[in-house]
Protein backbone atom coordinates (compact mmCIF):
# COMPACT_ATOMS: atom_id res chain seq x y z
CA UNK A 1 -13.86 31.58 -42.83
CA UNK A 2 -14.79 32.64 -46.56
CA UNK A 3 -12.15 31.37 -48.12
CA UNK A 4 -12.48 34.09 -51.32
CA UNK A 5 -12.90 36.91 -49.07
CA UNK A 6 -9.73 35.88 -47.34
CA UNK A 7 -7.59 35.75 -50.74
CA UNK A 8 -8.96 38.76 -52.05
CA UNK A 9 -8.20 40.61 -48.61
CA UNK A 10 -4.27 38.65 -49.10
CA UNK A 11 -4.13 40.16 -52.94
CA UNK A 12 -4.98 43.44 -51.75
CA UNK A 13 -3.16 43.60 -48.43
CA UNK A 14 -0.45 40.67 -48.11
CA UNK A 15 2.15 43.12 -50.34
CA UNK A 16 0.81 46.49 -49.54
CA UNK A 17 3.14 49.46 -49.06
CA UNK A 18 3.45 51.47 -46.24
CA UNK A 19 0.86 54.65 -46.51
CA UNK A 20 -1.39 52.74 -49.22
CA UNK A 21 -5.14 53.02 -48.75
CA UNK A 22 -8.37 52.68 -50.66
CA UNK A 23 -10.46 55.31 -48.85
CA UNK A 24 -9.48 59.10 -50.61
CA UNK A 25 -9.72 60.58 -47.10
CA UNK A 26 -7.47 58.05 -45.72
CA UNK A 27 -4.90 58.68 -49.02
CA UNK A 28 -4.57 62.31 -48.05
CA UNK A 29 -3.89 61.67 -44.75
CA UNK A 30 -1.17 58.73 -45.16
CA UNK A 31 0.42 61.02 -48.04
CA UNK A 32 1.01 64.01 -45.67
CA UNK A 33 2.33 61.38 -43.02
CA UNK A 34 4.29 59.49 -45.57
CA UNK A 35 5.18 61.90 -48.18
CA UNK A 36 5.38 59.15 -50.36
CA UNK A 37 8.53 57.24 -48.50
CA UNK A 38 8.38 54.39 -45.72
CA UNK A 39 9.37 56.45 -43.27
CA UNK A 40 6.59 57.52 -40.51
CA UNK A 41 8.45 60.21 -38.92
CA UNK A 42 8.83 59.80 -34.74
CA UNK A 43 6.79 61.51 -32.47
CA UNK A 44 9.88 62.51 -30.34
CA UNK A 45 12.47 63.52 -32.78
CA UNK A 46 12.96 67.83 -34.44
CA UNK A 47 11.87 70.60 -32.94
CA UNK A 48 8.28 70.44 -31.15
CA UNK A 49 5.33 72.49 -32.72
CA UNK A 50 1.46 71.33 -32.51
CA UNK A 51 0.72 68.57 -34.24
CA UNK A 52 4.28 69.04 -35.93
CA UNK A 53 2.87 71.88 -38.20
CA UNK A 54 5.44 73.94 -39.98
CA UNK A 55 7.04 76.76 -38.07
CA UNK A 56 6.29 79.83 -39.77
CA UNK A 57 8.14 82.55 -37.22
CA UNK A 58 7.59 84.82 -40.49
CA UNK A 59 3.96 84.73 -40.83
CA UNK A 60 3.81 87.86 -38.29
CA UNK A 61 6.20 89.73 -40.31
CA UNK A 62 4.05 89.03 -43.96
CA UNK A 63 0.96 91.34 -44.29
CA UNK A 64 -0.97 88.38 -45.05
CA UNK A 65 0.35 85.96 -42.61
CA UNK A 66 2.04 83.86 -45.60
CA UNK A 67 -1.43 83.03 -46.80
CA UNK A 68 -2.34 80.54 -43.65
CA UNK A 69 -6.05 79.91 -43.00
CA UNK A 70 -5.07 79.45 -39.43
CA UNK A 71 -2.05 79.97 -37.03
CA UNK A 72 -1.21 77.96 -33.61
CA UNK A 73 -0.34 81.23 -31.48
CA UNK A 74 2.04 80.89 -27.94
CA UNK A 75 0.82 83.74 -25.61
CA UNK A 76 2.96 83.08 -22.35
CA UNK A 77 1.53 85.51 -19.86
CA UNK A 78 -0.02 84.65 -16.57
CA UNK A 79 0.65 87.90 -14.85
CA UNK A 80 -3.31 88.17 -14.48
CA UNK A 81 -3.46 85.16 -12.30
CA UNK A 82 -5.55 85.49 -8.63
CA UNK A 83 -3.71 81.71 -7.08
CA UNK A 84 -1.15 79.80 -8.30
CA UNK A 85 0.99 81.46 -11.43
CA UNK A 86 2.70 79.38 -14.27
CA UNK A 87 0.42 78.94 -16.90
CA UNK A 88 3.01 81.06 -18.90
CA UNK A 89 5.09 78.13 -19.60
CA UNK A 90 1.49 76.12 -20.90
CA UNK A 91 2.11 77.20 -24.67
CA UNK A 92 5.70 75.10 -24.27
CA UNK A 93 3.71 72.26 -22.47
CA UNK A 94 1.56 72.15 -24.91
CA UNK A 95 3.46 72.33 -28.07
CA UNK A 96 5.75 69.32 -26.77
CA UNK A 97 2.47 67.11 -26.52
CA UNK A 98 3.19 64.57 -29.57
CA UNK A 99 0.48 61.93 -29.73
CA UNK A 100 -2.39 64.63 -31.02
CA UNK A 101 -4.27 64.18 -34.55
CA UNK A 102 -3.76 64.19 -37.64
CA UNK A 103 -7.26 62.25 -38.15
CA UNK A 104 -10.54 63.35 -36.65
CA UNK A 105 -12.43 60.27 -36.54
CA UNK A 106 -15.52 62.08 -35.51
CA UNK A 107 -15.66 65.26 -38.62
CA UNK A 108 -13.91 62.56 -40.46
CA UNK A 109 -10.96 65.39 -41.49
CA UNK A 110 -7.30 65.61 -41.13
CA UNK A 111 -7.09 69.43 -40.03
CA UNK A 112 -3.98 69.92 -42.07
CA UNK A 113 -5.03 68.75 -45.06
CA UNK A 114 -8.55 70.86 -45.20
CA UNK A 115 -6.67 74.26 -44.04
CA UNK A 116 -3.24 75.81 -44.40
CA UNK A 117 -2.09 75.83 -41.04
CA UNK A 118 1.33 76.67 -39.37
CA UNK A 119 2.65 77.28 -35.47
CA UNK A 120 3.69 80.86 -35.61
CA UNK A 121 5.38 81.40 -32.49
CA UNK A 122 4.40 83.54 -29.52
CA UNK A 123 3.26 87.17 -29.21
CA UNK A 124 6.40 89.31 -28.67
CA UNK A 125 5.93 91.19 -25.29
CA UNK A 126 7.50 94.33 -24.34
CA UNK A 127 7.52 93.63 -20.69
CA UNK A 128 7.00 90.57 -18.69
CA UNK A 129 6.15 92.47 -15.46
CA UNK A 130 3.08 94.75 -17.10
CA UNK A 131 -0.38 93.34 -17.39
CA UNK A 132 -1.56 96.32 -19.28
CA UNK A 133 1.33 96.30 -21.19
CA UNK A 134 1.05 92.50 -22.66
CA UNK A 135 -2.68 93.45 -22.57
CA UNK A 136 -2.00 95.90 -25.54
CA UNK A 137 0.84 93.85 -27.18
CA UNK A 138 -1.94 91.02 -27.36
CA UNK A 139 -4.23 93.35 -28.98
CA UNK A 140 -2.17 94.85 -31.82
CA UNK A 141 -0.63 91.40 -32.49
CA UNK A 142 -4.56 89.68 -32.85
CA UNK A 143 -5.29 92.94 -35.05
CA UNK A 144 -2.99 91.76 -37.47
CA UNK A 145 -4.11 88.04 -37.68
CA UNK A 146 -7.97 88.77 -37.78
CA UNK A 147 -6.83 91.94 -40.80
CA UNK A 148 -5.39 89.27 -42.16
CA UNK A 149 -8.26 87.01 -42.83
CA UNK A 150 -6.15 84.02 -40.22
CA UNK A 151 -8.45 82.23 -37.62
CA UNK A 152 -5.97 82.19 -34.50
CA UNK A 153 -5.77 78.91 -32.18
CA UNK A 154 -4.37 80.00 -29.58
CA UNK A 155 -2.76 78.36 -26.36
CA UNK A 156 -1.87 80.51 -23.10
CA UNK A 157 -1.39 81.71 -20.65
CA UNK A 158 -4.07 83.06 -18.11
CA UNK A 159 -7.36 83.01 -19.31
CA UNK A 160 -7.12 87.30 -18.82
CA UNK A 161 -5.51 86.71 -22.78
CA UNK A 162 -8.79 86.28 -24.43
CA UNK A 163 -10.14 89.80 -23.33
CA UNK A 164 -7.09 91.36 -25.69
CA UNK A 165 -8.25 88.45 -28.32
CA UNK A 166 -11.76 89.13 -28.15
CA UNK A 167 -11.70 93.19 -29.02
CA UNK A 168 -9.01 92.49 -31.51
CA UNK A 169 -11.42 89.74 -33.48
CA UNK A 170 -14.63 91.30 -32.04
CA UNK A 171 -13.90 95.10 -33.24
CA UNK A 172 -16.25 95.36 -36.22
CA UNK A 173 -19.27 93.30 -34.54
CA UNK A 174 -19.11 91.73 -31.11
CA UNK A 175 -18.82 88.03 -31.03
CA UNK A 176 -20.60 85.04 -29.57
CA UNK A 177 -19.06 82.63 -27.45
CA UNK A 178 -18.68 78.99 -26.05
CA UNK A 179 -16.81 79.52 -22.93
CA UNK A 180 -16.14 76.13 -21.37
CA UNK A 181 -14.75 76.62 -17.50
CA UNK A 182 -15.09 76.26 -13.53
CA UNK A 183 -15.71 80.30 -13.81
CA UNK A 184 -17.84 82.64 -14.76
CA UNK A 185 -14.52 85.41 -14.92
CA UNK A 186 -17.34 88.06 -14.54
CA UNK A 187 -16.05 89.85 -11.69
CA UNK A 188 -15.32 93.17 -11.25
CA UNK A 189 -11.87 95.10 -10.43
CA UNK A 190 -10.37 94.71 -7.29
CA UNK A 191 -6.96 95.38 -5.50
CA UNK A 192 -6.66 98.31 -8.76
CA UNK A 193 -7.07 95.87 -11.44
CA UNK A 194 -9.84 95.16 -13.66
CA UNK A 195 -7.98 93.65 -16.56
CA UNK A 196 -7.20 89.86 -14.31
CA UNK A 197 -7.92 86.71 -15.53
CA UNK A 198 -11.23 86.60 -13.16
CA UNK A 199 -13.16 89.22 -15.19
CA UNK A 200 -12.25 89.17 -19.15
CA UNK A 201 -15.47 89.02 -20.14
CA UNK A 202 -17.47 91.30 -18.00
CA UNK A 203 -14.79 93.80 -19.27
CA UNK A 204 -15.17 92.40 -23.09
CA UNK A 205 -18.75 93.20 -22.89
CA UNK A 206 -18.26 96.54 -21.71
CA UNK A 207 -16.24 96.64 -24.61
CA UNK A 208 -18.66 96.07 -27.10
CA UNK A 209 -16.67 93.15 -28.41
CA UNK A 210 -18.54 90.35 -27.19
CA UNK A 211 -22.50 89.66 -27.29
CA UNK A 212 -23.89 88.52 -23.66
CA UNK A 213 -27.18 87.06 -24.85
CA UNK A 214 -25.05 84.83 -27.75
CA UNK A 215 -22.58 84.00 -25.00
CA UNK A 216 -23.16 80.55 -22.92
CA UNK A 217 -21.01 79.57 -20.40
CA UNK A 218 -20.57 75.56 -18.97
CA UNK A 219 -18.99 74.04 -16.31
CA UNK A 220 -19.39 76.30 -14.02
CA UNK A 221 -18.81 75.60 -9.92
CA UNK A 222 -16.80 76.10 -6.91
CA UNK A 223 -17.42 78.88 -4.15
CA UNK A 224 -16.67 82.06 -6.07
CA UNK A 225 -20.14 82.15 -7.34
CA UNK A 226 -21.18 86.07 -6.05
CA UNK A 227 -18.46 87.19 -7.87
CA UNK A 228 -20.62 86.60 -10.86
CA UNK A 229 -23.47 88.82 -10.91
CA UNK A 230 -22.76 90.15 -14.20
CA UNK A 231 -23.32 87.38 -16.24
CA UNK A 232 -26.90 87.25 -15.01
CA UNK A 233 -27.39 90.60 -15.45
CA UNK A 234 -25.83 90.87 -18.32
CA UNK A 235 -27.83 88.08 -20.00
CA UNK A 236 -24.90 84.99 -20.01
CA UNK A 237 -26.46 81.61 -20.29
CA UNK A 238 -24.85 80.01 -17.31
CA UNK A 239 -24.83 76.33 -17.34
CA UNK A 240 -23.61 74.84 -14.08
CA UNK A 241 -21.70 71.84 -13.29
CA UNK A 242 -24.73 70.45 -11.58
CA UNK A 243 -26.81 71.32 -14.34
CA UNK A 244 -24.69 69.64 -17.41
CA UNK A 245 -24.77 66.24 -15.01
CA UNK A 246 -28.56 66.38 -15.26
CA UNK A 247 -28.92 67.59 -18.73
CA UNK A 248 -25.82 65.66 -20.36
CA UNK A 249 -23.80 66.40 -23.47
CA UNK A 250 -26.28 66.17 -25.95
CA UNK A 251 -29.04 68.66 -24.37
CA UNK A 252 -26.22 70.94 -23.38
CA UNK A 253 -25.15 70.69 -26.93
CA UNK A 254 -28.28 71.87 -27.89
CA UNK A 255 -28.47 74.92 -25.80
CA UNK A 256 -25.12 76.21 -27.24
CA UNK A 257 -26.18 75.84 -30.67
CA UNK A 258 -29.72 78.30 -29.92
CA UNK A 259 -27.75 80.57 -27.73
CA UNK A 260 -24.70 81.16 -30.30
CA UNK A 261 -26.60 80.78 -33.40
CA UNK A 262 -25.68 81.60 -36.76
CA UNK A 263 -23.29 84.61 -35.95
CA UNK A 264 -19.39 84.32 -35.58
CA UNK A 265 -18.44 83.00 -32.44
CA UNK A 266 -14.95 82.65 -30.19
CA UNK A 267 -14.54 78.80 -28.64
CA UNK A 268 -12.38 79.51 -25.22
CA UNK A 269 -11.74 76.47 -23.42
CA UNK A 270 -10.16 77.15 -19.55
CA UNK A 271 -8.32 73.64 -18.85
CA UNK A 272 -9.98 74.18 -15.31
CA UNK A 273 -13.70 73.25 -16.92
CA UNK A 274 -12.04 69.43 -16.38
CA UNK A 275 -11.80 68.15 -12.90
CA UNK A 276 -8.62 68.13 -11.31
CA UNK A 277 -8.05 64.19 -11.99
CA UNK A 278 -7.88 64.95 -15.13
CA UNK A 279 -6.24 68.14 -15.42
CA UNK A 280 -4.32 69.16 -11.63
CA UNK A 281 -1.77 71.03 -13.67
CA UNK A 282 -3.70 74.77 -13.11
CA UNK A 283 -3.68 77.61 -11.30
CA UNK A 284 -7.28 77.15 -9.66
CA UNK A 285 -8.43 73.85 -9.79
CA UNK A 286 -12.12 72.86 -8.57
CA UNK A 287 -13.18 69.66 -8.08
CA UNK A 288 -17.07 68.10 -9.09
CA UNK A 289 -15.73 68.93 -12.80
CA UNK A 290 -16.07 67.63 -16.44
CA UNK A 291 -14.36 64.45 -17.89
CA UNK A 292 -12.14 64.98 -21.03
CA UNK A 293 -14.57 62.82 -23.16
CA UNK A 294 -17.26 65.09 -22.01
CA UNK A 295 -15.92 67.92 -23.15
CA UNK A 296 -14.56 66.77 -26.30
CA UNK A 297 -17.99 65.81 -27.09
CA UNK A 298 -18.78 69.65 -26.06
CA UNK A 299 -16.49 70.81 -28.66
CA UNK A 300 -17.43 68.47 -31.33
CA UNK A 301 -20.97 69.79 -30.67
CA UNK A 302 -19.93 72.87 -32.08
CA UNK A 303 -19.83 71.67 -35.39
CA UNK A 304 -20.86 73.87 -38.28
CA UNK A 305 -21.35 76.89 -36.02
CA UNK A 306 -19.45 79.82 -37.09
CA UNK A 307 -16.09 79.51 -35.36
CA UNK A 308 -13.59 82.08 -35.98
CA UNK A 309 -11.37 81.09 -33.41
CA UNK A 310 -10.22 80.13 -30.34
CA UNK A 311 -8.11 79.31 -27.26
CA UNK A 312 -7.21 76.94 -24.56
CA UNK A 313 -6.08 78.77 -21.25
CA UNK A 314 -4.70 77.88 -17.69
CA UNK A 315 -2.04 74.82 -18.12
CA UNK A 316 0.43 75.42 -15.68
CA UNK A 317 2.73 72.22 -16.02
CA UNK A 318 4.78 72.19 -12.90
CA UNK A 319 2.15 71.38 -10.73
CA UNK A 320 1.11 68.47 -13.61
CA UNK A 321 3.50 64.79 -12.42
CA UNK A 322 1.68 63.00 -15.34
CA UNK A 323 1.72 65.75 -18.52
CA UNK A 324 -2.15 64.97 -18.29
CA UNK A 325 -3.02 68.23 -18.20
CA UNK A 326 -0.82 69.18 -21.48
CA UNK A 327 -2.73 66.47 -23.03
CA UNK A 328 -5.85 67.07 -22.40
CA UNK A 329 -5.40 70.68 -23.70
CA UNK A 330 -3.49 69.75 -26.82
CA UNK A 331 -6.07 67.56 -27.49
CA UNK A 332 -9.33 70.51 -27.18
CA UNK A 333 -7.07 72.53 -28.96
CA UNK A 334 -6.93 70.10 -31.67
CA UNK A 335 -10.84 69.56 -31.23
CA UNK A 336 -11.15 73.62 -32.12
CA UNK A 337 -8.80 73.21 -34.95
CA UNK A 338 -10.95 70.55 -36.09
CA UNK A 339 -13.93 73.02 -35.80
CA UNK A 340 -12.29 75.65 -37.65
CA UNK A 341 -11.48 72.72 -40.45
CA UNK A 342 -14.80 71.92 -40.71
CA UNK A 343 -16.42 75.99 -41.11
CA UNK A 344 -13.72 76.42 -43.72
CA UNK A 345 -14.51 73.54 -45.65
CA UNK A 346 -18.37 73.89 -45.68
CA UNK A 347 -17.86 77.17 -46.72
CA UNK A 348 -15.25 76.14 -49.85
């Protein structure tokens, strides 16, 4: 061993304090861990938010959402669910997930020191028994984040919350989107209701609030597929399960980039997209589906495309033994925040 390298690396590390570093990234990051003290604080200990991000419950209440760039928003509502229900208790699943961030190794960031971020709480419903109802309550709440210049993360919930999301963020020019699931949710009413979580974005379309030929959708599978017409007709770039195997992250990657472009865009992420052994804990699981790394890789992909915001959908913890299914989507929700991060800085 060089004997100088090895007392230089003894000078420089033998003595070191806790949360010192050479590298400026690494300083910001160990000084927002550290705050300057010895103490690392525990993963289990205070009250749970994501990535233990100050709880602002009075962000919704300030006109400008107490100057955040972004907000981690709860929406627990599954009443749009067509199998299992329970994916209203995912935002509490997910916010007690502690071993998430702070560093992306990949965009080389810490999220929370490139953006002012802050959990916010959940959107206040009027009635847990209306769908149209929550619907609207979604809406008016997502007005008030996207008037307030905030890019919402947001975790449900059934993935019928993003339709509410979508014409609140998409109301002055429809969006693109990256729409990473098992399902098209194209489909049309049935049973007298339209607004379920099978057909948001058939219905956001309709809208005008979201852009079908900047709109790709991966992942997709499993036997529903004539429900789907519309996002052929429509002009959806559907990327199968069977597809991504042959073309692989990084020509899939590819794809999303031309489709999206340079316009805004909405990331929705339905924990479903994985395959069940990674993520059981949903209402309609379908097996033949993605690994987490692929679709973190997915995600990262995204990079410097115009994210505004986004949302992971579906957990629905008590049929999840292992809390895999919690992790997996605290971690693409931190992947989105990342994404966000990244947009916000290149634009500073």
């Amino acid at each position: 061993m060089d004997r100088d390298k090895l007392e230089k690396l003894r000078a420089r590390y033998a003595d070191a304090m806790p949360g010192k570093a050479r590298d400026p990234q690494f300083k910001k990051i160990l000084a927002l861990i550290f705050g300057g003290s010895d103490r690392r604080p525990k993963p289990y200990e205070g009250v749970p938010t994501f990535l233990s991000a100050p709880l602002r419950l009075d962000a919704p209440q300030l006109s400008d959402f107490g100057g955040l760039d972004v907000a981690l928003i709860g929406v627990p509502m599954d009443l749009g669910v067509t199998n299992r229900p329970g994916a209203r208790f995912g935002p509490r699943a997910v916010r007690a997930i502690e071993r998430i961030g702070p560093y992306h190794h990949v965009h080389r960031l810490a999220p929370l020191t490139e953006v002012k971020f802050a959990d916010v709480g959940d959107v206040p419903f009027r009635s847990r028994y209306s769908l149209e109802d929550s619907h609207e309550d979604i809406e008016a709440y997502f007005a008030k984040v996207a008037a307030a210049g905030v890019a919402p993360l947001s975790v449900g919930g059934d993935h019928s919350i993003t339709l509410p999301i979508l014409k609140a963020l998409g109301k002055d020019r429809p969006l693109g989107l990256v729409h990473i699931d098992a399902h098209c949710d194209t489909s049309g009413p049935f049973e007298g209701a339209k607004f379920h979580h099978g057909g948001p974005f058939r219905q956001a379309v309709l809208a005008g609030v979201l852009d079908p030929e900047r709109t790709i959708q991966v992942g997709i599978r499993g036997g529903a597929e004539y429900l789907w017409e519309f996002s052929r007709e429509a002009g959806m770039t559907v990327i199968h399960a069977e597809e991504f195997v042959k073309l692989g992250p990084a020509r899939t990657i590819e794809k999303i980039r031309k489709v999206v472009g340079n316009g805004p865009a909405y990331l929705t992420f339905d924990v479903d997209s994985l395959d069940p052994a990674f993520a059981p804990g949903t209402g309609t699981p379908e097996v033949g589906g993605l690994t987490t790394r692929e679709a973190m890789a997915l995600i990262r992909g995204c990079a410097g495309l115009d994210i505004v915001g986004g949302d992971v959908v579906e957990v629905a913890p008590q049929y999840d033994a292992t809390t895999n299914t919690a992790q997996a989507a605290a971690q693409m929700l931190f992947e989105i925040l990342a994404l966000i991060a990244v947009t916000r800085t290149q634009r500073r």
